[in-house]
Protein backbone atom coordinates (compact mmCIF):
# COMPACT_ATOMS: atom_id res chain seq x y z
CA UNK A 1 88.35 101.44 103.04
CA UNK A 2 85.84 100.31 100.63
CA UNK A 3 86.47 98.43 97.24
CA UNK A 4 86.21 101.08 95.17
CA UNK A 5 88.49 103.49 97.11
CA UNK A 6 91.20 100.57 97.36
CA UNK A 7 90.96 100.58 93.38
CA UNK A 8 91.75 104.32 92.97
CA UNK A 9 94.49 104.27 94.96
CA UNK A 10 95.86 101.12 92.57
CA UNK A 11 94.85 103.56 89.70
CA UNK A 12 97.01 106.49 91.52
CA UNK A 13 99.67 103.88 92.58
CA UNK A 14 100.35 103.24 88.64
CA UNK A 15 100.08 106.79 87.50
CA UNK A 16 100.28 109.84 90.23
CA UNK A 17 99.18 111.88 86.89
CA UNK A 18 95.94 110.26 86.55
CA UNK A 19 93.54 113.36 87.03
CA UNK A 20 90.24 111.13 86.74
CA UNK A 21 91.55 109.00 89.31
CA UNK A 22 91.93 111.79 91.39
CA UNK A 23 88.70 113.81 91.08
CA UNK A 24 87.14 110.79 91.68
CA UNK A 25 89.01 110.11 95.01
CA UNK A 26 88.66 113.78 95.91
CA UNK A 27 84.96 113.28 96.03
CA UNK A 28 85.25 109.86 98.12
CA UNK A 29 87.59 111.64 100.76
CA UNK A 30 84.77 114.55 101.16
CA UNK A 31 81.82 111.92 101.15
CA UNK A 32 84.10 110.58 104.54
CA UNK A 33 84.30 113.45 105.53
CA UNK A 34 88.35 113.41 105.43
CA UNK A 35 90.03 116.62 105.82
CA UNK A 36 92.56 115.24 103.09
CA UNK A 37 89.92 116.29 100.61
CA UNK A 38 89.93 119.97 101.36
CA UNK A 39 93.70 120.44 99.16
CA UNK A 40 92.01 119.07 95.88
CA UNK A 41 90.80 122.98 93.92
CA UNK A 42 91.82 124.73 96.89
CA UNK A 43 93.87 127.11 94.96
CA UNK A 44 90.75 127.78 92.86
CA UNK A 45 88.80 128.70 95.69
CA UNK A 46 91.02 131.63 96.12
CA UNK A 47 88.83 134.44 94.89
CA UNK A 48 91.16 137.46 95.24
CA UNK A 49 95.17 138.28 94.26
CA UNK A 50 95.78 138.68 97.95
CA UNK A 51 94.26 135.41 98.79
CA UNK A 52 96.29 133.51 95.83
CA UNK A 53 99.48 135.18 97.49
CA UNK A 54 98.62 133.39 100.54
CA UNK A 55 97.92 129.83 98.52
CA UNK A 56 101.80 128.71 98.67
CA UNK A 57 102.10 129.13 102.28
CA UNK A 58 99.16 127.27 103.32
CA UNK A 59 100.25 124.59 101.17
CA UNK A 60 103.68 124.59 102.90
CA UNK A 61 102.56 124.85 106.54
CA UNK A 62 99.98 121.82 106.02
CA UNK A 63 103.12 119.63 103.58
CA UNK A 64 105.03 119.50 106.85
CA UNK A 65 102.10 117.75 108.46
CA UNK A 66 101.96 115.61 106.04
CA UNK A 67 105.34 114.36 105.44
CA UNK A 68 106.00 110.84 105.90
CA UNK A 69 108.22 109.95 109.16
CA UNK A 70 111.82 110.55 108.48
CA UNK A 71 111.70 112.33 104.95
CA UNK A 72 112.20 115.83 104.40
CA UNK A 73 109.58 117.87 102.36
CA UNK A 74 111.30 119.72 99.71
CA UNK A 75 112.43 115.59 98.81
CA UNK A 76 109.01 114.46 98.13
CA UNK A 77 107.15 114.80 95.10
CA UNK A 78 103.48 115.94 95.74
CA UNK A 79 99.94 116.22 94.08
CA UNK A 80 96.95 117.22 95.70
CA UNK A 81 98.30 117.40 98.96
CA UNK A 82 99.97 113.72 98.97
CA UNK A 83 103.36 112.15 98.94
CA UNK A 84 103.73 110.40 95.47
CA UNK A 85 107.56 109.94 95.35
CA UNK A 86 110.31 110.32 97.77
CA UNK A 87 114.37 111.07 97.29
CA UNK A 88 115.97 109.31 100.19
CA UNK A 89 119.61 109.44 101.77
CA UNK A 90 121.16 105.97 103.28
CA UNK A 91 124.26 106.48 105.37
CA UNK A 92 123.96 102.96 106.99
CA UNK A 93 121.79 100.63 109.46
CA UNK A 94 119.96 103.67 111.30
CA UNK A 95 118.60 105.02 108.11
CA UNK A 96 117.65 101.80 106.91
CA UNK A 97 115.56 101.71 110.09
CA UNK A 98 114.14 104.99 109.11
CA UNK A 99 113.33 103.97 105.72
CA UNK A 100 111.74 101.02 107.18
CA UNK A 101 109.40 103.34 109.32
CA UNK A 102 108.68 106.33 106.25
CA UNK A 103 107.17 103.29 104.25
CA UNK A 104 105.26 102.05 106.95
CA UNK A 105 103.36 105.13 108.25
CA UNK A 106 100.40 105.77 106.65
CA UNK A 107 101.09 109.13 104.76
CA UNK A 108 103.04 107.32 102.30
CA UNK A 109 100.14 105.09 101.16
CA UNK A 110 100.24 106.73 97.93
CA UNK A 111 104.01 106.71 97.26
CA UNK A 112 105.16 104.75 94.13
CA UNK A 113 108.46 106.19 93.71
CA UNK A 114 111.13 105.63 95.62
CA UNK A 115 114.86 107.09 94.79
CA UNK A 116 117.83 105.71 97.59
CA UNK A 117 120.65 108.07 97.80
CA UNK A 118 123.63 106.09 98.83
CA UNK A 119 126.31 108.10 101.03
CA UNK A 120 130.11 107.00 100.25
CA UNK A 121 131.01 105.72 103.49
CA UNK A 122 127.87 103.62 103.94
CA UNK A 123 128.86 99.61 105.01
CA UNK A 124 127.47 97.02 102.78
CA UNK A 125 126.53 95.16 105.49
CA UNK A 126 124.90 97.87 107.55
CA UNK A 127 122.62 97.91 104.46
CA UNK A 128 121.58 94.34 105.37
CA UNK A 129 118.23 96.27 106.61
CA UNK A 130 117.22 97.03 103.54
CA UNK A 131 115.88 93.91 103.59
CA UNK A 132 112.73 94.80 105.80
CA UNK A 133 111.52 97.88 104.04
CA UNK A 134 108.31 97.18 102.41
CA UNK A 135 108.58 98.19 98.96
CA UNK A 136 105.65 96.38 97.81
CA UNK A 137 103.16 98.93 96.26
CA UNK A 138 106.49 100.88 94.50
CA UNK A 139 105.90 101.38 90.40
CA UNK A 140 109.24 103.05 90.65
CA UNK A 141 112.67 102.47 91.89
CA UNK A 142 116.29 104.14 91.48
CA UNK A 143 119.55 103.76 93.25
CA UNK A 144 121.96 105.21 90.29
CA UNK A 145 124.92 106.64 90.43
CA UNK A 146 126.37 104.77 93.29
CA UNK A 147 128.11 101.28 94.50
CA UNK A 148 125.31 99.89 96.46
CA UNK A 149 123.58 97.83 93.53
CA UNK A 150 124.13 94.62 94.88
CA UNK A 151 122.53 95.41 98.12
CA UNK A 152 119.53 96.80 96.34
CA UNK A 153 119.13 93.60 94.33
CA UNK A 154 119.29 91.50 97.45
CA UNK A 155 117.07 93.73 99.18
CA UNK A 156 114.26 93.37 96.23
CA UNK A 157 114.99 89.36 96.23
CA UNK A 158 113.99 89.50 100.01
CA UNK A 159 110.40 90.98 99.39
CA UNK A 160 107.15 89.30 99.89
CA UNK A 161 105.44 91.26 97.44
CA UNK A 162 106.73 93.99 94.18
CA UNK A 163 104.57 96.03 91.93
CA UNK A 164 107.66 97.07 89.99
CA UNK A 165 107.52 98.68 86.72
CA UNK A 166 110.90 100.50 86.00
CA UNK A 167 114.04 99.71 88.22
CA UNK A 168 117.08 102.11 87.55
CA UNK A 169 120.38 100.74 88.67
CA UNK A 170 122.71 101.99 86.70
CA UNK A 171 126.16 102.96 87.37
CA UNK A 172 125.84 101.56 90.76
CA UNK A 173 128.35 98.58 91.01
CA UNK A 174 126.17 95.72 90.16
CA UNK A 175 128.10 92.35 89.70
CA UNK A 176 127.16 89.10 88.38
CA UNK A 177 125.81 88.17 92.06
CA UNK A 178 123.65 90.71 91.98
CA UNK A 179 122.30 89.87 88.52
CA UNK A 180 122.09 86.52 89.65
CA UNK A 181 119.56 87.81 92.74
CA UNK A 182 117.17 89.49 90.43
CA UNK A 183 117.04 87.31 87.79
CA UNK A 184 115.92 84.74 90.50
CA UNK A 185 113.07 87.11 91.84
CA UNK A 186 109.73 86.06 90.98
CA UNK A 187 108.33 89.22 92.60
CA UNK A 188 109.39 91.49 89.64
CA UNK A 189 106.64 89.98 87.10
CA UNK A 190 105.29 93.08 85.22
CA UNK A 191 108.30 94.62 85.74
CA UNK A 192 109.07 97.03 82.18
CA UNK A 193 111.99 98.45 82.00
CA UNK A 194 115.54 97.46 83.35
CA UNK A 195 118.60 100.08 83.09
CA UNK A 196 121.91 98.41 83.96
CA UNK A 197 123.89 100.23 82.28
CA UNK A 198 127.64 101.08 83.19
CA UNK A 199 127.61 97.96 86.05
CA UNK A 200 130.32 94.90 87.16
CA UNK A 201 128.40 91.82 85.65
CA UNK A 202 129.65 89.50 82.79
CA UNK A 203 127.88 86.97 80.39
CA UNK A 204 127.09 84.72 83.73
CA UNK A 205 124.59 87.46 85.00
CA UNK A 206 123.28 88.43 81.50
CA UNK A 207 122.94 84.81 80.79
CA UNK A 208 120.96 84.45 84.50
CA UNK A 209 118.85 86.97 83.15
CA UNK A 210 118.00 85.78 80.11
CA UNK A 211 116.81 82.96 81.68
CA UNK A 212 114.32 84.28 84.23
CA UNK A 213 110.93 83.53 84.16
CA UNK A 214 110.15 86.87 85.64
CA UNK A 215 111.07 89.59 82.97
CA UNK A 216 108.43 88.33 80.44
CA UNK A 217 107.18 91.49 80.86
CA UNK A 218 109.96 93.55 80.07
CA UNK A 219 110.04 95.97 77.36
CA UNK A 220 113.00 97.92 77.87
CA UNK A 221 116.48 96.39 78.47
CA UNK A 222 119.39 98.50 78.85
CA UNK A 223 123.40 96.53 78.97
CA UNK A 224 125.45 99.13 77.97
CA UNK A 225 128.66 99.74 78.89
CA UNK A 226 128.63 96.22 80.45
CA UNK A 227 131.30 93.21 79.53
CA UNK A 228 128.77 91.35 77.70
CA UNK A 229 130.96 89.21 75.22
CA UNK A 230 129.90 86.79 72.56
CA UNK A 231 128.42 84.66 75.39
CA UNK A 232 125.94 86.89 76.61
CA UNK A 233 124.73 88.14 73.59
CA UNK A 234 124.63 84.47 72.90
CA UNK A 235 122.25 84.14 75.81
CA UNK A 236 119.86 87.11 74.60
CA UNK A 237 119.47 85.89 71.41
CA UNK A 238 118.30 82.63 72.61
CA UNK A 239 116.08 83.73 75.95
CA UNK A 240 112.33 82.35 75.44
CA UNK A 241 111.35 85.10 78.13
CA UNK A 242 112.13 88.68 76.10
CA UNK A 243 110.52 88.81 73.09
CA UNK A 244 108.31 91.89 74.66
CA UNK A 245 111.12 93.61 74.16
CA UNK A 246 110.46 97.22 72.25
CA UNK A 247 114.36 98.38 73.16
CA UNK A 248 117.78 96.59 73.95
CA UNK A 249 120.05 99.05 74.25
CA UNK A 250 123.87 97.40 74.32
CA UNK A 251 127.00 97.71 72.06
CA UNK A 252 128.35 96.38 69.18
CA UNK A 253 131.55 96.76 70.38
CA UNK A 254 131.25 95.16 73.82
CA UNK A 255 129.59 91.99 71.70
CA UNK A 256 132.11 91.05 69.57
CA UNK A 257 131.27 90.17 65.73
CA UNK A 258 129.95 86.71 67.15
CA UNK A 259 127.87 88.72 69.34
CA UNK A 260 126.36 90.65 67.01
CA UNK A 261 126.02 87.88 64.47
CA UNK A 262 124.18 85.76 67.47
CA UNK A 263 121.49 88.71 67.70
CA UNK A 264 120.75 88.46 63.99
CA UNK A 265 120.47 85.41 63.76
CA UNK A 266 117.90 85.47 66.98
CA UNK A 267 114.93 83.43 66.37
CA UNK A 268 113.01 84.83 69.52
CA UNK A 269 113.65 88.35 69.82
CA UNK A 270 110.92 90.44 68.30
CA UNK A 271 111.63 90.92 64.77
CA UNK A 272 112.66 94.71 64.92
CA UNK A 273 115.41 94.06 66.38
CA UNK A 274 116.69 91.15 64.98
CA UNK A 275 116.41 93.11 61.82
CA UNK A 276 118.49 95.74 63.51
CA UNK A 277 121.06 93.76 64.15
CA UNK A 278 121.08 92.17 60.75
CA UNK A 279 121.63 95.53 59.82
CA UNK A 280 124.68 95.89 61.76
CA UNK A 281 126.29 92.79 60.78
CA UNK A 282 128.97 92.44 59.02
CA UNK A 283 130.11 96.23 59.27
């Protein structure tokens, strides 16, 4: 692959919506002479009703070929023919393995988004695999809604490489350890927004991230619903590494007054919203 086909797939990698990217790798895929090409305008091509009616089906014969290993095609998001984001159900080690393998083959090149779908029943430490799943070139990643945060977090710590930009993890059971593992993960530089909301952690794992290095980047921050305290807010409020920040979304209530009165007094959170919170003190 040359240079400048490596760069539109970065471009396509950040934003699957990127129509100039695209047009501009449609014509490098027909200058190969790669067969990939033929699904940018095809619809257009259609010049009669009774050839548009036939458009859909086409489309959904060739999707199955070109369906990652071990995803299903009505859980993949498409454009132009290719794999940009996949929904994916974990029941334990085997579809780990799977996983493993639908990030590896070469159809998902182009996949940035990535939501895990945690079954009930599956063991913690079957989910030990996660580990090995390259989930380098990801923008996007979301395991909500479930209790297998903590083995998400360790999974991310274990990477070699992240291109994270948002990381959803809310309502899934994250604890202080967990905290702890991401905070410590150098990989997520350029990560921008965090959503932790309705998790296990305390002031320890706030204050852990607070601390890290990593989420200089971060412009979206999301606690609530989390057992914060005075401490944590504490932490925030003093954290040389978040004053990107555009939103913190967290509760007065789960601050305390000396929580809230920490935030206003913050001397390295953006301004905004240590006015904010100047607002709300005192009521």
């Amino acid at each position: 692959m040359t240079g400048s086909a490596a760069a539109l797939e970065e471009r396509l990698l950040e934003d699957p919506d990127d129509a100039g990217a695209w047009g501009a790798y449609a014509a490098w895929l027909r200058a190969q002479g790669d067969p990939r090409g033929d699904w940018f305008g095809f619809e257009a091509l259609a010049a009669t009703a009774e050839e548009r009616a036939l458009v859909p089906g086409w489309l959904a014969r060739e999707q199955v070929h070109r369906t990652p290993v071990g995803a299903m095609t009505r859980d993949c998001e498409w454009r132009h023919g290719f794999v940009v984001g996949v929904r994916f159900q974990v029941g334990g080690r085997r579809d780990a393995r799977v996983l493993r393998e639908l990030m590896a083959d070469p159809r998902s090149g182009l996949v940035s988004r990535l939501e895990l779908v945690f079954a009930e029943e599956a063991p913690a430490r079957g989910l030990s695999l996660l580990a090995e799943v390259e989930l380098g070139r990801l923008r996007s990643l979301r395991a909500r809604y479930q209790g297998r945060g903590n083995q998400v977090a360790r999974a991310l710590a274990g990477q070699s490489a992240l291109s994270l930009r948002i990381l959803d993890l809310r309502h899934s059971g994250l604890t202080d350890e967990g905290l702890v593992a991401l905070a410590g993960c150098e990989r997520l530089r350029g990560l921008r927004a965090l959503y932790l909301q309705r998790n296990r952690f305390t002031a320890r794992g706030v204050s852990a991230l607070a601390r890290a290095p990593a989420l200089a980047q971060l412009e979206v921050l999301d606690l609530r619903y989390n057992a914060i305290e005075p401490a944590g807010a504490a932490a925030l409020a003093d954290s040389p590494h978040l004053g990107g920040l555009t939103a913190l979304h967290v509760h007065a209530e789960e601050l305390e007054p000396e929580g809230v009165r920490a935030l206003a007094s913050s001397r390295t959170l953006p301004r905004d919203l240590v006015r904010y919170w100047r607002g709300r003190e005192g009521r």
